[in-house]
C-alpha atoms as a PDB file:
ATOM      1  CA  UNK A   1     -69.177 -57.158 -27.128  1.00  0.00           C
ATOM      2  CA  UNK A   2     -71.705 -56.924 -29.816  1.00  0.00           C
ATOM      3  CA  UNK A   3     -73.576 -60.144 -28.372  1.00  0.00           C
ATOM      4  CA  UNK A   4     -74.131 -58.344 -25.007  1.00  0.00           C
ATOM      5  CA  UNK A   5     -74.673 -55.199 -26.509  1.00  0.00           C
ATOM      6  CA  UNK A   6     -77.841 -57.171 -28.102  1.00  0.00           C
ATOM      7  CA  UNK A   7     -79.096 -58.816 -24.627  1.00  0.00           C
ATOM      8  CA  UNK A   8     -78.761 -55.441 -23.429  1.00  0.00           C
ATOM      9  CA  UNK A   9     -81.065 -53.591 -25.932  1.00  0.00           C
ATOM     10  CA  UNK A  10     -83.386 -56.871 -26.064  1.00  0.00           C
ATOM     11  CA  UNK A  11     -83.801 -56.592 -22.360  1.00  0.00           C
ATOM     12  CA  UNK A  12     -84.279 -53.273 -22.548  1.00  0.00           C
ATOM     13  CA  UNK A  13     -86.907 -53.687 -25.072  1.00  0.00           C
ATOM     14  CA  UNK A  14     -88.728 -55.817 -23.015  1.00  0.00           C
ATOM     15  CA  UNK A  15     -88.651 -53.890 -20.129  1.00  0.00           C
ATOM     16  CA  UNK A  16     -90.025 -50.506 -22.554  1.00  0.00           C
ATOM     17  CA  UNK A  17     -92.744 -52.821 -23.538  1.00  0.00           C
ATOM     18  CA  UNK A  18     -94.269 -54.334 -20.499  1.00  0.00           C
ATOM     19  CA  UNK A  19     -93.895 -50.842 -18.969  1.00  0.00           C
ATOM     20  CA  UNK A  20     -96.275 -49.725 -22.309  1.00  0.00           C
ATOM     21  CA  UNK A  21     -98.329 -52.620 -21.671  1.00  0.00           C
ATOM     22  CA  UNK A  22     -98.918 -51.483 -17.754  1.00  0.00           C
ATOM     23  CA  UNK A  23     -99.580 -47.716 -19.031  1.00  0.00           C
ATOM     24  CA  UNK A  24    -101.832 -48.862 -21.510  1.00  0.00           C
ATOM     25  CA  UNK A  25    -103.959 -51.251 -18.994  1.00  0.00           C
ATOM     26  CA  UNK A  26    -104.132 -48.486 -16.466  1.00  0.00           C
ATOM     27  CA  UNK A  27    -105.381 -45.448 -19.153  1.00  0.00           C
ATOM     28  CA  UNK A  28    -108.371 -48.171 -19.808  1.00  0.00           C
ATOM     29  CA  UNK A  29    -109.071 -48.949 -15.984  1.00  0.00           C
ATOM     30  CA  UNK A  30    -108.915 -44.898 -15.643  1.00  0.00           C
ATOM     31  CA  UNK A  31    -111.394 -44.713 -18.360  1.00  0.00           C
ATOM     32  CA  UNK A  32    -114.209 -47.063 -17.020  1.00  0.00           C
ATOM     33  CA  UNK A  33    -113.810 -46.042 -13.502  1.00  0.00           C
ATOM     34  CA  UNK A  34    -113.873 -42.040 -14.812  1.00  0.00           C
ATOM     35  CA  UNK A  35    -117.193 -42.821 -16.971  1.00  0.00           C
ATOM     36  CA  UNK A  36    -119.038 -45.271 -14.079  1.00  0.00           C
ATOM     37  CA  UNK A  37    -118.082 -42.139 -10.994  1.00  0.00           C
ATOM     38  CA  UNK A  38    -116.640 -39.193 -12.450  1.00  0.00           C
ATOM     39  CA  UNK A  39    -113.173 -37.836 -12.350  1.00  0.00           C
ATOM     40  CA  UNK A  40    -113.571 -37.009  -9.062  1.00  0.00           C
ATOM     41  CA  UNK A  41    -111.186 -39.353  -7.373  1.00  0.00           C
ATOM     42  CA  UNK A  42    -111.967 -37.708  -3.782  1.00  0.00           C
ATOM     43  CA  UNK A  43    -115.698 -39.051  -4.723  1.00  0.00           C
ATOM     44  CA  UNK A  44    -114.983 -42.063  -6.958  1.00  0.00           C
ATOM     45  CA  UNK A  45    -112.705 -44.579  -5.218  1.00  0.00           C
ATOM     46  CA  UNK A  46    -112.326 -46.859  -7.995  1.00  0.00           C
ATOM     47  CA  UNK A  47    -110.437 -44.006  -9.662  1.00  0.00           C
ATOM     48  CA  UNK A  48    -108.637 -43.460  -6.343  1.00  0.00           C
ATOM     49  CA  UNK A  49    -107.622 -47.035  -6.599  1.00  0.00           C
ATOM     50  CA  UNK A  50    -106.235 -47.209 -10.471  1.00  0.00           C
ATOM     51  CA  UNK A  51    -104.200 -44.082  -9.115  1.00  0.00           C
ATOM     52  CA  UNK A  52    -102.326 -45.714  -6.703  1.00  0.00           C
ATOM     53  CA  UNK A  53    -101.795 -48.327  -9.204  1.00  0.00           C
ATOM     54  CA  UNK A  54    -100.597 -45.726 -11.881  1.00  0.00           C
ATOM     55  CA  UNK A  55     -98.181 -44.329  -9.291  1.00  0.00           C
ATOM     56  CA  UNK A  56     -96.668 -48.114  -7.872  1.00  0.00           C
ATOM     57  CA  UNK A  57     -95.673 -48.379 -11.673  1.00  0.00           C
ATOM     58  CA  UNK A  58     -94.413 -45.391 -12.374  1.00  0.00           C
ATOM     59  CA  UNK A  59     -96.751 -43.448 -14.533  1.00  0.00           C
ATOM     60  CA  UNK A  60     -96.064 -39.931 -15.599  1.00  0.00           C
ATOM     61  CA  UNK A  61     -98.803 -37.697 -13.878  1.00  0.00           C
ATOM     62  CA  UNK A  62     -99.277 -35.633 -17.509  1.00  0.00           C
ATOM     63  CA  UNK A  63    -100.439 -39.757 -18.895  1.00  0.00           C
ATOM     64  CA  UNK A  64    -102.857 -39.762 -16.210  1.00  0.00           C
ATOM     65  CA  UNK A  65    -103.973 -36.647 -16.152  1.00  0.00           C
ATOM     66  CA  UNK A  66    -104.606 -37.093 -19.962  1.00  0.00           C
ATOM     67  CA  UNK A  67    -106.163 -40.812 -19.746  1.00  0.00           C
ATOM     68  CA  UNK A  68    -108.563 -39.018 -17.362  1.00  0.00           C
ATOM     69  CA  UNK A  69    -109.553 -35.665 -19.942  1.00  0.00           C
ATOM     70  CA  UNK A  70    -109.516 -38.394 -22.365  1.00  0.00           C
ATOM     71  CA  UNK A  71    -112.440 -40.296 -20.622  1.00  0.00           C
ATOM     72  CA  UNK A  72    -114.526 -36.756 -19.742  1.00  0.00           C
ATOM     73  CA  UNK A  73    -114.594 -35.972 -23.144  1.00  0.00           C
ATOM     74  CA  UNK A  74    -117.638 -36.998 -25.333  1.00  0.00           C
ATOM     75  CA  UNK A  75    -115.638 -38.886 -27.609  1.00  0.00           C
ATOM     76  CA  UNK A  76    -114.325 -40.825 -25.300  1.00  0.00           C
ATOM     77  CA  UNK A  77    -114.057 -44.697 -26.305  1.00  0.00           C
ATOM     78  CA  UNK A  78    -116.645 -47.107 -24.674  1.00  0.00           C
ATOM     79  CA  UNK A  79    -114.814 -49.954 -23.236  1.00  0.00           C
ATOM     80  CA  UNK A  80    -116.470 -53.363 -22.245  1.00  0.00           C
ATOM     81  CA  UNK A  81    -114.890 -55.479 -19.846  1.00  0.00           C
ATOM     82  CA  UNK A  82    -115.232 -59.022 -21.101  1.00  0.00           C
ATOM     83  CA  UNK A  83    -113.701 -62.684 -19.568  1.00  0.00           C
ATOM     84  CA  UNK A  84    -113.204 -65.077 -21.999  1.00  0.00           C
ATOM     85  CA  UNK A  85    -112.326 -68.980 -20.244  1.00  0.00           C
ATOM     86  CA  UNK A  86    -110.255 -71.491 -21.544  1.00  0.00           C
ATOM     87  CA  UNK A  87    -107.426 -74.414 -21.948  1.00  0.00           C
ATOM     88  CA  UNK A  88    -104.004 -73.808 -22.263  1.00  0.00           C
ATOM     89  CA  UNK A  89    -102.013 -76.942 -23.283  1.00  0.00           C
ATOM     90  CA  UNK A  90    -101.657 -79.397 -20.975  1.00  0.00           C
ATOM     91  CA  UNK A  91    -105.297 -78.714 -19.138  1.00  0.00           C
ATOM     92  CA  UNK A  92    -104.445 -75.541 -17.579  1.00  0.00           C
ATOM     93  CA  UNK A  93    -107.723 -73.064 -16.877  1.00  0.00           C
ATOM     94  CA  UNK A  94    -107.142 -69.669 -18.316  1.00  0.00           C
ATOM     95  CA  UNK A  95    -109.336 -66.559 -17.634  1.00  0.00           C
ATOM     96  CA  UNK A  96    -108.443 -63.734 -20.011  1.00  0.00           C
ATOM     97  CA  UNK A  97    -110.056 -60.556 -18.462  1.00  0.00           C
ATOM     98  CA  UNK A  98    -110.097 -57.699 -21.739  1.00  0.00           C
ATOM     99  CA  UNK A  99    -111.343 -54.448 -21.730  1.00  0.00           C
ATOM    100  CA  UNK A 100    -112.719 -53.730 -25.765  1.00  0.00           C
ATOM    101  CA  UNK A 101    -114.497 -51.423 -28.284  1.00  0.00           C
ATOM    102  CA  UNK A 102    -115.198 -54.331 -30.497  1.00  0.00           C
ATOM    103  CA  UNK A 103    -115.544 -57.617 -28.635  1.00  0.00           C
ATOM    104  CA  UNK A 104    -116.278 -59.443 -32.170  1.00  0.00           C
ATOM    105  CA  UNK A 105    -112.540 -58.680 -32.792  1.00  0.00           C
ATOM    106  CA  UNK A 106    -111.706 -59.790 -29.338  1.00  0.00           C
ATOM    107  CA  UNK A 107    -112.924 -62.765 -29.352  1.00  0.00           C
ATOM    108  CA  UNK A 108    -111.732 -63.865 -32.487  1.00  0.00           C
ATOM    109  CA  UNK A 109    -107.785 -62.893 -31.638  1.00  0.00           C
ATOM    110  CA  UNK A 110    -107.898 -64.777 -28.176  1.00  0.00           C
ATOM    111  CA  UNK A 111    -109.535 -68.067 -29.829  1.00  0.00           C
ATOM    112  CA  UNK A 112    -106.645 -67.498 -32.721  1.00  0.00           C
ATOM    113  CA  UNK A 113    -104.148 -66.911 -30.158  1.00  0.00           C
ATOM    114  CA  UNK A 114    -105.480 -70.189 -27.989  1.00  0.00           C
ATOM    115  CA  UNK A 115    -105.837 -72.148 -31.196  1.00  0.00           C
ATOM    116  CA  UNK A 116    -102.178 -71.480 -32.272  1.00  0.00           C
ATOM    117  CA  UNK A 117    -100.542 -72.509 -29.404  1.00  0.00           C
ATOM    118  CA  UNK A 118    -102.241 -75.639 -28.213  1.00  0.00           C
ATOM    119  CA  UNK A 119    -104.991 -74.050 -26.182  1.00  0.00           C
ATOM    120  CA  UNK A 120    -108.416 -73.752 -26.963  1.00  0.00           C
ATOM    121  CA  UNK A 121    -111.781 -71.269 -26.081  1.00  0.00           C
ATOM    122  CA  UNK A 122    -114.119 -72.660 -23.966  1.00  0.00           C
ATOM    123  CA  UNK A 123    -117.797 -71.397 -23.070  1.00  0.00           C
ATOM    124  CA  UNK A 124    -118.597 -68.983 -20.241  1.00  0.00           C
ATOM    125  CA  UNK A 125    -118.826 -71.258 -17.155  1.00  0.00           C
ATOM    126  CA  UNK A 126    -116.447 -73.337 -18.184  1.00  0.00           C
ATOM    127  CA  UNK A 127    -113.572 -72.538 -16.037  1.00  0.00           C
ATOM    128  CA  UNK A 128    -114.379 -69.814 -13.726  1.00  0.00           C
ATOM    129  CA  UNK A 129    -114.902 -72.414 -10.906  1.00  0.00           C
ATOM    130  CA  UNK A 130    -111.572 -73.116 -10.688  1.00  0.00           C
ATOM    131  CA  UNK A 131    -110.752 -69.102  -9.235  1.00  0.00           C
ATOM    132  CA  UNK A 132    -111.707 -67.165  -6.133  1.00  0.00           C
ATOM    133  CA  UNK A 133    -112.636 -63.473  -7.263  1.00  0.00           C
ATOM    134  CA  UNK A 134    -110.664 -61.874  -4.733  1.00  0.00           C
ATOM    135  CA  UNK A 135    -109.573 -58.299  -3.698  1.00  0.00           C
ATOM    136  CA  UNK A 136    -105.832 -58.158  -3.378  1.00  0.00           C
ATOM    137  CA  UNK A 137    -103.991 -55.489  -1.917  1.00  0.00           C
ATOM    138  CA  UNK A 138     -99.772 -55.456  -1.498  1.00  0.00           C
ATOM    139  CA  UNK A 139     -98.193 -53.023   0.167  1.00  0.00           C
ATOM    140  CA  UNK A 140     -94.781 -52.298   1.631  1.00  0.00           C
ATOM    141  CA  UNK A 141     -94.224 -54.246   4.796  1.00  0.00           C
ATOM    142  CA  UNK A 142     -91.297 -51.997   6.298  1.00  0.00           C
ATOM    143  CA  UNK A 143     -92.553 -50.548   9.713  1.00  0.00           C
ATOM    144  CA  UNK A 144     -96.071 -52.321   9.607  1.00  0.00           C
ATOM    145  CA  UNK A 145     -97.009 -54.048  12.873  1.00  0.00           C
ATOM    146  CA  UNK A 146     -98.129 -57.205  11.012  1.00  0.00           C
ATOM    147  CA  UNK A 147     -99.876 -58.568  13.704  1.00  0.00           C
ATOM    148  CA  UNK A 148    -101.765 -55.597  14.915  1.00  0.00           C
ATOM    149  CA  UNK A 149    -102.443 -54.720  11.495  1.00  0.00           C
ATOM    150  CA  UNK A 150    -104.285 -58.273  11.274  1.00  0.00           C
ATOM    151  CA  UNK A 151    -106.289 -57.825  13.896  1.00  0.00           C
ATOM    152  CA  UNK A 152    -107.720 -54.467  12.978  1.00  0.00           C
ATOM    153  CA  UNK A 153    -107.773 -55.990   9.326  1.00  0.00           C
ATOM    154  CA  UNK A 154    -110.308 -59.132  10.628  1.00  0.00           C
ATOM    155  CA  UNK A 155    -113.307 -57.032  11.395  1.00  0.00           C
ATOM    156  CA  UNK A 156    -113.492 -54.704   7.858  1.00  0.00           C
ATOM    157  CA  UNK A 157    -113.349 -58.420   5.695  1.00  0.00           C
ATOM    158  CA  UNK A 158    -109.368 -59.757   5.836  1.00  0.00           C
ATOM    159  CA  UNK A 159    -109.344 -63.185   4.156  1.00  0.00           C
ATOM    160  CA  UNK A 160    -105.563 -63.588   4.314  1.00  0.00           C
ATOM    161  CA  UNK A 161    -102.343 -61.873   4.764  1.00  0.00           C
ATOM    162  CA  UNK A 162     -98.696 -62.821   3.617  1.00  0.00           C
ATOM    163  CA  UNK A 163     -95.922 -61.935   2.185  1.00  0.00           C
ATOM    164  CA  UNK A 164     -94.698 -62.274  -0.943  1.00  0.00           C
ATOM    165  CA  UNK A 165     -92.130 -61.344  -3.230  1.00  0.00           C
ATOM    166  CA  UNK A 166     -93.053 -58.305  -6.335  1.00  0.00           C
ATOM    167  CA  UNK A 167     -91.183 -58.503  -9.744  1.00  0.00           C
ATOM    168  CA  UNK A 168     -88.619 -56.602  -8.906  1.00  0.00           C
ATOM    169  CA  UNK A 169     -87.575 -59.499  -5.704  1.00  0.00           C
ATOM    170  CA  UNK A 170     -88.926 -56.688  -3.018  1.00  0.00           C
ATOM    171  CA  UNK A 171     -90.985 -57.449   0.042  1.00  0.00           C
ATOM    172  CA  UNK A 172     -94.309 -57.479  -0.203  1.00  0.00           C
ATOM    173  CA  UNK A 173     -97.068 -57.645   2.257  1.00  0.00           C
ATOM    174  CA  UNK A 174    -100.008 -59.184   0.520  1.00  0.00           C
ATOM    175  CA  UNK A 175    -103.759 -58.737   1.829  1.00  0.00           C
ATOM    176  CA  UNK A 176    -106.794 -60.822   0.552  1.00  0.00           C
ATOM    177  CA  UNK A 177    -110.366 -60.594   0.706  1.00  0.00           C
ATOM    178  CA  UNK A 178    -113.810 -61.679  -0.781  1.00  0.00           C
ATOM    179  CA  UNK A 179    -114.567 -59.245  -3.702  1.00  0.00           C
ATOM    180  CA  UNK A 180    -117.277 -58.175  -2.230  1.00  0.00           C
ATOM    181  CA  UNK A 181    -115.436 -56.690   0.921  1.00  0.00           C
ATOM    182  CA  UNK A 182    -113.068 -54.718  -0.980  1.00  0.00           C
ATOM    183  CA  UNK A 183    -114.386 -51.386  -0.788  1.00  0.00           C
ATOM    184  CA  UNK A 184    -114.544 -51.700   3.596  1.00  0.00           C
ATOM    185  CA  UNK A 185    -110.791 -52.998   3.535  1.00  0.00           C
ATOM    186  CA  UNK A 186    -109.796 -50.290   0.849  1.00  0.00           C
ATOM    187  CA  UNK A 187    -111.334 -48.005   3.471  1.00  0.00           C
ATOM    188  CA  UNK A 188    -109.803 -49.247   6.573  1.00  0.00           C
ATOM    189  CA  UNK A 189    -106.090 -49.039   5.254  1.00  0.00           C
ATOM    190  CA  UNK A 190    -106.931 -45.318   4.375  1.00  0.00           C
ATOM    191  CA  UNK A 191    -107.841 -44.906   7.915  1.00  0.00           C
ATOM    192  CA  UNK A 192    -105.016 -45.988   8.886  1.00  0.00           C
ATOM    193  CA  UNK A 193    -102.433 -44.018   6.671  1.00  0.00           C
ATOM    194  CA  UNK A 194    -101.953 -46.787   4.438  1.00  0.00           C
ATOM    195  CA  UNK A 195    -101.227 -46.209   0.894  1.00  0.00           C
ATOM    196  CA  UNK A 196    -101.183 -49.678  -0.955  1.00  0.00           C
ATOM    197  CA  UNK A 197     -98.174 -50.313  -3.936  1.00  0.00           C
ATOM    198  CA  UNK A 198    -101.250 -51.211  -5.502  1.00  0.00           C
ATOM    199  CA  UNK A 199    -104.995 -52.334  -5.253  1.00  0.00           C
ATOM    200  CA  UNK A 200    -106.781 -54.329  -7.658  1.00  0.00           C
ATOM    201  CA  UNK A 201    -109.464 -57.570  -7.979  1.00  0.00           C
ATOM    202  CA  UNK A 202    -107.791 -60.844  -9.525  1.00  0.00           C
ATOM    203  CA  UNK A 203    -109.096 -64.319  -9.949  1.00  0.00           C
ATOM    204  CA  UNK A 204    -107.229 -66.368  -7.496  1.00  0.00           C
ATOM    205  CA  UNK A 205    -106.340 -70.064  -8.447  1.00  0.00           C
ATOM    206  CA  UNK A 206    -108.334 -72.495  -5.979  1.00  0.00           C
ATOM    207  CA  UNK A 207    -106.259 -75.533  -7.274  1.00  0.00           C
ATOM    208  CA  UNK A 208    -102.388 -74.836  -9.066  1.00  0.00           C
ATOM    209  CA  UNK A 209    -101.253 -77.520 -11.124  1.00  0.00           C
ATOM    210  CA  UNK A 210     -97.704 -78.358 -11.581  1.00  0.00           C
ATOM    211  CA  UNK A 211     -96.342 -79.162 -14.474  1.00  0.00           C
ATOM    212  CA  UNK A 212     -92.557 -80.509 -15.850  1.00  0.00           C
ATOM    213  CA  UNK A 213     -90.147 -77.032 -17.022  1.00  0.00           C
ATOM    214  CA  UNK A 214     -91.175 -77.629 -20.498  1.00  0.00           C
ATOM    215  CA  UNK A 215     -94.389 -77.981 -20.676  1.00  0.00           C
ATOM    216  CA  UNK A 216     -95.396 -74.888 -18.508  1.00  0.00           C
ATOM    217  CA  UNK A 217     -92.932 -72.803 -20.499  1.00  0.00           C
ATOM    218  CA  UNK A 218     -95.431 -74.205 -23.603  1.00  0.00           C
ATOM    219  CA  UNK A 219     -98.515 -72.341 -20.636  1.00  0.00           C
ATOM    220  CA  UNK A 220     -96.474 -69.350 -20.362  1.00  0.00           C
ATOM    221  CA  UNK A 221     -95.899 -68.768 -24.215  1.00  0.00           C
ATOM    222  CA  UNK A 222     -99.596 -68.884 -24.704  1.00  0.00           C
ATOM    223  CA  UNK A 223    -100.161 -66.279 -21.502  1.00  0.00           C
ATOM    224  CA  UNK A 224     -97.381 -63.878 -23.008  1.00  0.00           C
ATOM    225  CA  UNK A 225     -98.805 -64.020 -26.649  1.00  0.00           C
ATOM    226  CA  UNK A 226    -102.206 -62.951 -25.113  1.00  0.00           C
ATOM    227  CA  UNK A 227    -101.093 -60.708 -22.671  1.00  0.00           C
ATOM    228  CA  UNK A 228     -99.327 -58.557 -25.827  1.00  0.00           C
ATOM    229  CA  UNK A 229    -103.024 -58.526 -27.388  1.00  0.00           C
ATOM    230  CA  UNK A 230    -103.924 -54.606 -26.516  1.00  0.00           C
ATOM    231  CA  UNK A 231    -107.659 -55.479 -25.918  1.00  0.00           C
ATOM    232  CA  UNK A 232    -106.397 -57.762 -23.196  1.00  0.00           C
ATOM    233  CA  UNK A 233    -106.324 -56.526 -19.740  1.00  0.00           C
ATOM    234  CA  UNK A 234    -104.276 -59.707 -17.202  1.00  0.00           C
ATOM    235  CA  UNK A 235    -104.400 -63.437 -17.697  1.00  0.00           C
ATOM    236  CA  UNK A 236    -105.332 -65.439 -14.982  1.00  0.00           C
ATOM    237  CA  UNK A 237    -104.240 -69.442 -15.042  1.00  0.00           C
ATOM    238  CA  UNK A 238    -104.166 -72.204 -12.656  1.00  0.00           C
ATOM    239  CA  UNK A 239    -100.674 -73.250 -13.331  1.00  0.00           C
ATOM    240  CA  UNK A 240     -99.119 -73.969 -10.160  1.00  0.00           C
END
């Protein structure tokens, strides 16, 4: 009894922090899209989009109403969104998007983290080729006309469509485009009543590599360590 009272608590533990972790990401998205457009999210649809993102995870409406007074104030933190490229063991290209106050102590916990666990920083160039910046979109797929929704989709930048399982083993309809398109397709799923679980850019892997069970659970240690860091924002890699 006591044994699964601890997987219990340690699950739930886990659970507490990577639902801190998500809150915590979002406040600093809310903060550099408030200070780049205002808090105007009717004006400002990168703050429109970190919303919907806010609300597919569950955040209480008083933390993002505070994460957004937070950023209008004057002493509001400056964060700088920085990539930093590199190995994880085994040759795997990692891109570790942050979003800092102090990228001198940035840096020097990701090449720390890297160094400890058989990865290593590279220099800016070094891996980027191997990812796609991409706008990515997933919504939920119940009552959508998939093909009709396609077609529209093809003429405001669609790259690719799909579905795909989220975390929580639910549908999920997943839309693609080029980066530079995502502001038309964010647009034309508004138009048509659309309301995405969430909306965000991410470096898409051009090439996956596959690797044996234990040596990309040695990959995945090194994303989780970094992905605990609080300056550090997602982890992109190209294991398969």
């Amino acid at each position: 009894m006591g044994r699964i009272f601890e997987v219990r608590k340690h699950t739930m533990f886990a659970r507490w922090n990577r639902m801190a972790k998500q809150f915590a990401r979002i406040a600093k998205d809310i903060n550099m899209a408030v200070k780049s457009g205002g808090a105007d999210p009717q004006s400002n649809p990168s703050l429109r989009r970190i919303l919907q993102n806010a609300r597919a995870v569950n955040m209480p409406k008083d933390k993002v109403e505070a994460a957004i007074k937070r950023a209008s104030g004057r002493d509001a933190t400056n964060y700088e969104e920085v990539i930093y490229e590199g190995y994880a063991p085994h040759g795997i290209a990692l891109l570790v998007e942050t979003a800092t106050d102090n990228p001198t102590r940035t840096v020097a916990t990701v090449r720390n983290l890297m160094g400890k666990h058989g990865g290593n920083l590279g220099t800016s160039g070094s891996v980027a080729y191997n990812f796609r910046k991409m706008g990515v979109f997933r919504l939920d797929p119940t009552g959508i006309d998939q093909d009709d929704l396609e077609l529209y989709l093809i003429d405001h930048g669609l790259d690719e469509m799909g579905e795909s399982t989220g975390e929580k083993g639910e549908a999920q309809l997943v839309i693609r485009c080029a980066f530079e398109d995502f502001g038309t397709l964010q647009e034309a799923l508004e138009q048509r009543g659309l309301s995405p679980l969430s909306a965000e850019h991410e470096y898409v892997c051009l090439t996956p590599i596959e690797l044996p069970e234990d040596q990309a659970q040695e990959v995945l240690t090194l994303v989780d360590k970094l992905e605990q860091d609080d300056d550090v924002q997602r982890v992109f890699h190209t294991l398969a």
